[in-house]
N, C-alpha and C. Protein backbone atom coordinates (compact mmCIF):
# COMPACT_ATOMS: atom_id res chain seq x y z
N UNK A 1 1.03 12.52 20.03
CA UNK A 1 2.30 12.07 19.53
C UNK A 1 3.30 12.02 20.68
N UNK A 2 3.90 11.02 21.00
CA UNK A 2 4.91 10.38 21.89
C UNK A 2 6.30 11.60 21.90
N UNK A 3 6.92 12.38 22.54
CA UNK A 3 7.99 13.29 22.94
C UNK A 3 8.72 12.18 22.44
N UNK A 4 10.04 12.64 22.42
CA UNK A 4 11.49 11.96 22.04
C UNK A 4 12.32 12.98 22.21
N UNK A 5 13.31 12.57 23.53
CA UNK A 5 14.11 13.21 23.62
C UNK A 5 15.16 13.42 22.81
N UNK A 6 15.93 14.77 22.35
CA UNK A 6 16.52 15.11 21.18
C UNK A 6 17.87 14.11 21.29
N UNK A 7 18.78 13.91 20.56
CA UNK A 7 19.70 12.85 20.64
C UNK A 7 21.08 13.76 20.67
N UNK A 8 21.66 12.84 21.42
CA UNK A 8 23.04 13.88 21.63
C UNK A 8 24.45 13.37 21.02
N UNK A 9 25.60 13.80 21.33
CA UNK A 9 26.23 14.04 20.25
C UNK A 9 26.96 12.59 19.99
N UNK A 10 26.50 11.88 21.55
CA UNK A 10 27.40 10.15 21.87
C UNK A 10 26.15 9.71 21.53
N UNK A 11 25.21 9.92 21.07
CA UNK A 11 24.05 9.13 20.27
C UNK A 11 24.21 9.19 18.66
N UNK A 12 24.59 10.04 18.50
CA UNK A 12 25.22 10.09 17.13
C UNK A 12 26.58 8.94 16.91
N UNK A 13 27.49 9.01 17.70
CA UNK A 13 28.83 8.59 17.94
C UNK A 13 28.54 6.99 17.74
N UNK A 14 28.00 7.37 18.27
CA UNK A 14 27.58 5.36 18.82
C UNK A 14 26.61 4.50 18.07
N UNK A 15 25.83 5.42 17.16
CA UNK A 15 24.80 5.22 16.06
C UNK A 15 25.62 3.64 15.34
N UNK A 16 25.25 2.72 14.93
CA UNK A 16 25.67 1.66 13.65
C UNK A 16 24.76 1.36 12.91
N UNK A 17 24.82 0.56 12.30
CA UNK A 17 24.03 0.05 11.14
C UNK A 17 23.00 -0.99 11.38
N UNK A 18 23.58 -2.02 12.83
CA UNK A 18 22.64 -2.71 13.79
C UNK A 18 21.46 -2.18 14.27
N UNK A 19 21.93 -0.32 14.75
CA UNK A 19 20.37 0.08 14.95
C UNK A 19 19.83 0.55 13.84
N UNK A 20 20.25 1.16 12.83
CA UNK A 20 18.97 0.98 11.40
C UNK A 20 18.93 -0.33 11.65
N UNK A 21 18.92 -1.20 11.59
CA UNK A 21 18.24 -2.67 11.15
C UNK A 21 17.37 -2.94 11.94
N UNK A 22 17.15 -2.54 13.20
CA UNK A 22 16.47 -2.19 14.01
C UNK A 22 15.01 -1.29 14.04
N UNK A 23 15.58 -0.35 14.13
CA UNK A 23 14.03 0.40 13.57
C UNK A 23 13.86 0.26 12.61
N UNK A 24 14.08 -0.32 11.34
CA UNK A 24 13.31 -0.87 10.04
C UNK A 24 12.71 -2.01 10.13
N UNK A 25 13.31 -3.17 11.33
CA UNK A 25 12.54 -4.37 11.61
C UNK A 25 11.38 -3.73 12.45
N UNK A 26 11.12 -2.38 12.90
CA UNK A 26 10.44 -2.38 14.14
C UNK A 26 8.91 -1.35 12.74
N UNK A 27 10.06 -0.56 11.75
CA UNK A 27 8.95 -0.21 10.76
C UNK A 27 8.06 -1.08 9.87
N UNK A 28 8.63 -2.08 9.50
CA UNK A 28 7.85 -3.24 8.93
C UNK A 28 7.16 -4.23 9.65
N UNK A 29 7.08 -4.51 10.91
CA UNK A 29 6.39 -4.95 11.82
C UNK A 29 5.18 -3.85 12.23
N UNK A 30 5.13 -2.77 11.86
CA UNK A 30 4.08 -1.67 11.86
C UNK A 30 3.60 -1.81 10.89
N UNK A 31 3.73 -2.58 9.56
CA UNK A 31 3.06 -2.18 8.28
C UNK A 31 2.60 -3.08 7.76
N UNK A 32 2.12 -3.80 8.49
CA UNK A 32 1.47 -5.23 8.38
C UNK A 32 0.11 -4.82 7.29
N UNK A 33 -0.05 -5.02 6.43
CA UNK A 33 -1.95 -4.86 5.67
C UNK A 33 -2.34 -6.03 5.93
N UNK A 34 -3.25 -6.51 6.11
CA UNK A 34 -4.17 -7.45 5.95
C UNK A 34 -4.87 -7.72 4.96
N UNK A 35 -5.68 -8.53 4.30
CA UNK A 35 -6.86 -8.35 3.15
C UNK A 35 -7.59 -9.66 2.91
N UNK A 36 -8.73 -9.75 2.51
CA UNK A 36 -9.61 -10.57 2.32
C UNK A 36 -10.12 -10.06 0.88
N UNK A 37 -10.65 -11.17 0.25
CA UNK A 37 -11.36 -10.77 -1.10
C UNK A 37 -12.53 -11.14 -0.73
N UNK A 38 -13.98 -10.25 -1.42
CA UNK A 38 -15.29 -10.92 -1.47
C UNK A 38 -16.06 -10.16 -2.38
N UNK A 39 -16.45 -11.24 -3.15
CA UNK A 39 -16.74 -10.78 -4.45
C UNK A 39 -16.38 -10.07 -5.64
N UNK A 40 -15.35 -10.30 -5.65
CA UNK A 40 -14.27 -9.80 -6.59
C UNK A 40 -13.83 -8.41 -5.65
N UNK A 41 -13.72 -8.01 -5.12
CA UNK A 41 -13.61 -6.68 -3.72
C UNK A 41 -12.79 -7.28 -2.92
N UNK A 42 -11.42 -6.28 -3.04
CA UNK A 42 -10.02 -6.59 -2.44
C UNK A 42 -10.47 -5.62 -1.11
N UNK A 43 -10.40 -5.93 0.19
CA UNK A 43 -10.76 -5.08 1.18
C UNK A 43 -9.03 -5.57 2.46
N UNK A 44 -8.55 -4.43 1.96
CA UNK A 44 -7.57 -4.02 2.97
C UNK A 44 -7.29 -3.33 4.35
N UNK A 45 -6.95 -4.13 5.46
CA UNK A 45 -6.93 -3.51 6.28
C UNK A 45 -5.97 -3.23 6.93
N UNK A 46 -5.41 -1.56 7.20
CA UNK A 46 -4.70 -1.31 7.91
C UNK A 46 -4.49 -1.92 9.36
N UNK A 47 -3.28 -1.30 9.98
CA UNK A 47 -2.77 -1.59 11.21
C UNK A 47 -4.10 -0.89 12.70
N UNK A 48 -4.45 0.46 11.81
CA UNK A 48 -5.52 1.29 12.83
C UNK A 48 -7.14 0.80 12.93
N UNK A 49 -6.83 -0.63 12.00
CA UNK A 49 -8.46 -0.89 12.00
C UNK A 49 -8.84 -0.67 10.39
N UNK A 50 -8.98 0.80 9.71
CA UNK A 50 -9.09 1.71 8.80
C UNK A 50 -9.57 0.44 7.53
N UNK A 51 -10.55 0.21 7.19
CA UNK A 51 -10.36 -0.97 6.04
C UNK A 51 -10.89 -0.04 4.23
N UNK A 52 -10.07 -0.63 3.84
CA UNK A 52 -10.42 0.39 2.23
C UNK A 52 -11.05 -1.01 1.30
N UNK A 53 -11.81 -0.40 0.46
CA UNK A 53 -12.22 -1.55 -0.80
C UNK A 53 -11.87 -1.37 -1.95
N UNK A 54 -11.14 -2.13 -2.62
CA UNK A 54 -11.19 -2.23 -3.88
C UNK A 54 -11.57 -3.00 -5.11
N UNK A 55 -11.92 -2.75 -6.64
CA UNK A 55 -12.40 -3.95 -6.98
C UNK A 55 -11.27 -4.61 -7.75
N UNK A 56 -11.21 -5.94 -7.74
CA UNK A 56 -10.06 -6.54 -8.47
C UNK A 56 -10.10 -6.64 -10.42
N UNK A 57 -11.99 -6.49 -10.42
CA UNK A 57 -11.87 -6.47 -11.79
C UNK A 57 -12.24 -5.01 -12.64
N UNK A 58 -10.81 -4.66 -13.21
CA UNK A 58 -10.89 -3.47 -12.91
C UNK A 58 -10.85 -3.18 -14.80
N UNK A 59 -11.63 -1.72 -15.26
CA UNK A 59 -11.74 -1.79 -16.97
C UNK A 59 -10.60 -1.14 -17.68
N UNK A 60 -10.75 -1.55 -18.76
CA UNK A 60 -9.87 -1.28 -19.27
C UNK A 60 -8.87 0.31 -19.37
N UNK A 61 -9.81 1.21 -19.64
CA UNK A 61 -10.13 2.64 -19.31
C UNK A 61 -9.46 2.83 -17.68
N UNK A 62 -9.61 2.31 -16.83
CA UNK A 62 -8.82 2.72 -15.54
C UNK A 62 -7.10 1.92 -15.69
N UNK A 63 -7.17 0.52 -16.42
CA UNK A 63 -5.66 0.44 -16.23
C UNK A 63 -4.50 1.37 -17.10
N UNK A 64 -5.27 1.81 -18.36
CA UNK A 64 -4.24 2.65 -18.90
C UNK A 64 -4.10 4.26 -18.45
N UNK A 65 -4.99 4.37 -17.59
CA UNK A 65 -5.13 5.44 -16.89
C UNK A 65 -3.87 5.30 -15.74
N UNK A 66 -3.97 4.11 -15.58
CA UNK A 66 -2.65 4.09 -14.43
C UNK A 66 -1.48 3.71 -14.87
N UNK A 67 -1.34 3.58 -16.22
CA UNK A 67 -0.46 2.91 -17.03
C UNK A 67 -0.09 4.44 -17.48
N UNK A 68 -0.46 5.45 -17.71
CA UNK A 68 0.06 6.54 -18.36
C UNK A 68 0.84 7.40 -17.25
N UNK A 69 0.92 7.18 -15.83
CA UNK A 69 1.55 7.77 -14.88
C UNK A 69 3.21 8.32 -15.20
N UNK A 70 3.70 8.79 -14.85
CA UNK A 70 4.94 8.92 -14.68
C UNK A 70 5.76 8.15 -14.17
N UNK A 71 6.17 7.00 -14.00
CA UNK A 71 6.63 6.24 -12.93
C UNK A 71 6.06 5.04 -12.81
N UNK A 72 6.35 4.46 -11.36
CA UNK A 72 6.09 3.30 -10.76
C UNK A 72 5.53 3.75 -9.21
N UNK A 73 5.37 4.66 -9.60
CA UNK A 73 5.09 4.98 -7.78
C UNK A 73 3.20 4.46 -7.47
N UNK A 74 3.56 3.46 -6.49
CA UNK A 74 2.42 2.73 -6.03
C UNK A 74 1.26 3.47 -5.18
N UNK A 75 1.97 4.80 -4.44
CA UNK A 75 0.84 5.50 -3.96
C UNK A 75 0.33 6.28 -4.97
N UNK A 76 0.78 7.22 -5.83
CA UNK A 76 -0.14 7.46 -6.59
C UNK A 76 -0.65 7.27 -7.55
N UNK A 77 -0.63 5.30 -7.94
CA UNK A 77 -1.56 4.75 -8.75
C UNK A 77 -2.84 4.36 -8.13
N UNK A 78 -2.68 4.03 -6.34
CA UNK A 78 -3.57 3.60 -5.35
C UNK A 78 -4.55 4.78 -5.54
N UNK A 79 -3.82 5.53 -5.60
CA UNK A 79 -4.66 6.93 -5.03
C UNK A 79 -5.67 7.68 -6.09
N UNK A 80 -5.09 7.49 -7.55
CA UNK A 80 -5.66 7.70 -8.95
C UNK A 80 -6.92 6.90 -8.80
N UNK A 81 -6.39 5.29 -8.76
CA UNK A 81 -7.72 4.26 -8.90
C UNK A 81 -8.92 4.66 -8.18
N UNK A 82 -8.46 5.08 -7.00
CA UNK A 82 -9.74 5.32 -6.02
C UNK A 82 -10.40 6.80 -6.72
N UNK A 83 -9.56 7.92 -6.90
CA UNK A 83 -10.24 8.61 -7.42
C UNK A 83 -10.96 8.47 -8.19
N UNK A 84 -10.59 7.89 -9.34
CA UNK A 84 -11.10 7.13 -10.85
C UNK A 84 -12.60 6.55 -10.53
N UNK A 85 -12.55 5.82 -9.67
CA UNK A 85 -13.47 4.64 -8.95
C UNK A 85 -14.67 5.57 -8.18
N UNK A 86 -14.27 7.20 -7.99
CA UNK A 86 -15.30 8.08 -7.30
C UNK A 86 -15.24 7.19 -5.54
N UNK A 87 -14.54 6.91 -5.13
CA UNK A 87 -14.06 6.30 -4.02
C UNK A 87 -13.36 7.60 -3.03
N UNK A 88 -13.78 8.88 -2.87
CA UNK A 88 -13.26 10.28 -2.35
C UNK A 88 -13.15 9.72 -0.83
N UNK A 89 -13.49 8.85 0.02
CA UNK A 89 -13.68 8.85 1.16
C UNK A 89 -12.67 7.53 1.44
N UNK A 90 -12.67 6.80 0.30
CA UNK A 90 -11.36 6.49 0.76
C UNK A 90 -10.10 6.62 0.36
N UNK A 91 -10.00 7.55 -0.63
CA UNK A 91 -9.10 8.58 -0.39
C UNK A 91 -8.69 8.88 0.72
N UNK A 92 -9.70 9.66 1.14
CA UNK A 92 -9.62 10.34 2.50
C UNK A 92 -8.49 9.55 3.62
N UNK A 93 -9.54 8.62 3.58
CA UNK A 93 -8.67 7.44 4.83
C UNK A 93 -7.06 7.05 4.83
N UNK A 94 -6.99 6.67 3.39
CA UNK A 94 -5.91 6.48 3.20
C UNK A 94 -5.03 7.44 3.14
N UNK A 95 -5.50 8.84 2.94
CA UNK A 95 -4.54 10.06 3.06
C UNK A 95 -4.01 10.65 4.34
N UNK A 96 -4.56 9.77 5.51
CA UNK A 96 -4.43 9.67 7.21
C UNK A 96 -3.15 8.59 7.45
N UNK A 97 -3.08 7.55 6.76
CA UNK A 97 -2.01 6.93 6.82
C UNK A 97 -0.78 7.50 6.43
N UNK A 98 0.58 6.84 7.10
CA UNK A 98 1.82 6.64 6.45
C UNK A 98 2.31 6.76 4.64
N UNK A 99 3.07 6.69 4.57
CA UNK A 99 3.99 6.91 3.22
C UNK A 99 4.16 5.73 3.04
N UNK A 100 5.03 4.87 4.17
CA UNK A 100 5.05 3.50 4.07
C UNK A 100 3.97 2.41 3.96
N UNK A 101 2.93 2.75 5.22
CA UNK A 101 2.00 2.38 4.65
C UNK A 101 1.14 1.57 3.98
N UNK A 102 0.81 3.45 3.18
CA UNK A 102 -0.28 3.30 2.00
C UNK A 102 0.76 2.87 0.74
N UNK A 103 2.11 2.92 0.67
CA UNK A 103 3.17 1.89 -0.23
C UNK A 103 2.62 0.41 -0.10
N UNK A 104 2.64 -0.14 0.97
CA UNK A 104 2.58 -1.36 1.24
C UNK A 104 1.01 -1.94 0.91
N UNK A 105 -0.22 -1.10 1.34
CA UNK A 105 -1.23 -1.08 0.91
C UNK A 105 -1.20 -1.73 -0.57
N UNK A 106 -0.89 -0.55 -1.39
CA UNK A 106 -0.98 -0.48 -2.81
C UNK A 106 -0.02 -1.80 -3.21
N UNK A 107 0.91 -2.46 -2.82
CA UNK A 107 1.68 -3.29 -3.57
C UNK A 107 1.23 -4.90 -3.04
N UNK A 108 0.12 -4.62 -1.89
CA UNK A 108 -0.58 -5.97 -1.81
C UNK A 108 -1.33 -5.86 -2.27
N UNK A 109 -2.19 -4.30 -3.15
CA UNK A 109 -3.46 -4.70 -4.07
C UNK A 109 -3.09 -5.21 -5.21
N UNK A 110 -2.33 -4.04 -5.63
CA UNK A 110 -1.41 -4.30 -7.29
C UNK A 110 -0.73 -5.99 -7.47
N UNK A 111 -0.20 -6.84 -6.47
CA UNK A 111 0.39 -7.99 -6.18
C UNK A 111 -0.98 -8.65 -6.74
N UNK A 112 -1.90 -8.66 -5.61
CA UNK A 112 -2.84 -9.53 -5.68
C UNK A 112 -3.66 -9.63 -7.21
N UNK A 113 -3.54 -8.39 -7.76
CA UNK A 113 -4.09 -8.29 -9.04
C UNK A 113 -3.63 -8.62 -9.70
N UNK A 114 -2.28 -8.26 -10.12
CA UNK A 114 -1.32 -9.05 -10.93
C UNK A 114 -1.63 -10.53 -10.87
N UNK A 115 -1.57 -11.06 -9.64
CA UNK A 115 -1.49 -13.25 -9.46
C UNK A 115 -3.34 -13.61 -10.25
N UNK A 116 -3.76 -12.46 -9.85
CA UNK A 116 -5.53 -12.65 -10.76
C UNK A 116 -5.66 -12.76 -11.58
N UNK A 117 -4.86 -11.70 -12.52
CA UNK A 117 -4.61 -11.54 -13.53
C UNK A 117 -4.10 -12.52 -14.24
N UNK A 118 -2.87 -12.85 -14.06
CA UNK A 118 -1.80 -14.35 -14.28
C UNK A 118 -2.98 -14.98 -14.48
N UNK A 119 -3.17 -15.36 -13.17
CA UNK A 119 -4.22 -17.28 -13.38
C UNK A 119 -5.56 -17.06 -14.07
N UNK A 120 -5.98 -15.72 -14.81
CA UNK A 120 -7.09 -15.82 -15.83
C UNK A 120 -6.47 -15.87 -17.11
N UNK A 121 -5.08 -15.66 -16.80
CA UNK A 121 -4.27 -15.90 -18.46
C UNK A 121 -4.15 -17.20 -18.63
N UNK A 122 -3.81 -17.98 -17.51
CA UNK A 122 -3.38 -18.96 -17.54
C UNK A 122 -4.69 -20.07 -17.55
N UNK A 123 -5.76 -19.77 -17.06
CA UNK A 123 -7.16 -20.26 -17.56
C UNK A 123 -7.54 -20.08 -19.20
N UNK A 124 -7.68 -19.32 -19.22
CA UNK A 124 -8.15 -18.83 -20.94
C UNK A 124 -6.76 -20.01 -21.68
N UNK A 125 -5.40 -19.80 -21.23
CA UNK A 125 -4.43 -20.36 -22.27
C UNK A 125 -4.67 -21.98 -21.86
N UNK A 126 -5.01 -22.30 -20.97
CA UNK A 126 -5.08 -23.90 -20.90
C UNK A 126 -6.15 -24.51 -21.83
């Protein structure tokens, strides 16, 4: 892990809102996921290489499982599914990553599932 020198009191002083905008452009340029589908298998890949699988067609029994959560919080519906799924190892992996992240992870699986979802509604309704 990279040192950083502690910040002093005209680093504080001088702090604006230009540099948050800054290191948040510089945090989301770190949190790039990637993903490919194959064979119904959403396979995401982190920034470190790290690639996780998931399946897109997923039963009924696991969505209300993630539907009964407390919340909206995307890591630990990511993190349920995989358990659910007996997927412990990638757990694992993903428990090496960021906060941000494995957020971002989960809301390009959940995204992508959702638009799957949609256009088999929208198949069946045509």
């Amino acid at each position: 892990m990279a040192t950083t020198k502690k910040p002093t009191a005209a680093d504080f002083d001088n702090w604006t809102d230009q540099d948050d905008d800054a290191v948040i452009a510089k945090i989301v340029s770190e949190t790039k996921i990637q993903h490919v589908v194959r064979g119904g298998v959403y396979y995401g890949r982190f920034p470190d290489g790290t690639v996780v699988d998931l399946p897109l067609k997923l039963r009924l029994a696991q969505l209300s499982e993630l539907q009964s959560l407390d919340g909206d919080d995307p890591v630990e519906q990511i993190t349920l599914l995989l358990k659910g799924l007996g997927n412990d190892a990638a757990v694992e992996e993903i428990q090496k990553q960021s906060i941000p992240l494995i957020a971002v992870f989960a809301n390009d699986f959940f995204d992508l599932l959702n638009r799957a979802t949609l256009a088999s509604v929208g198949e069946l309704a045509g």
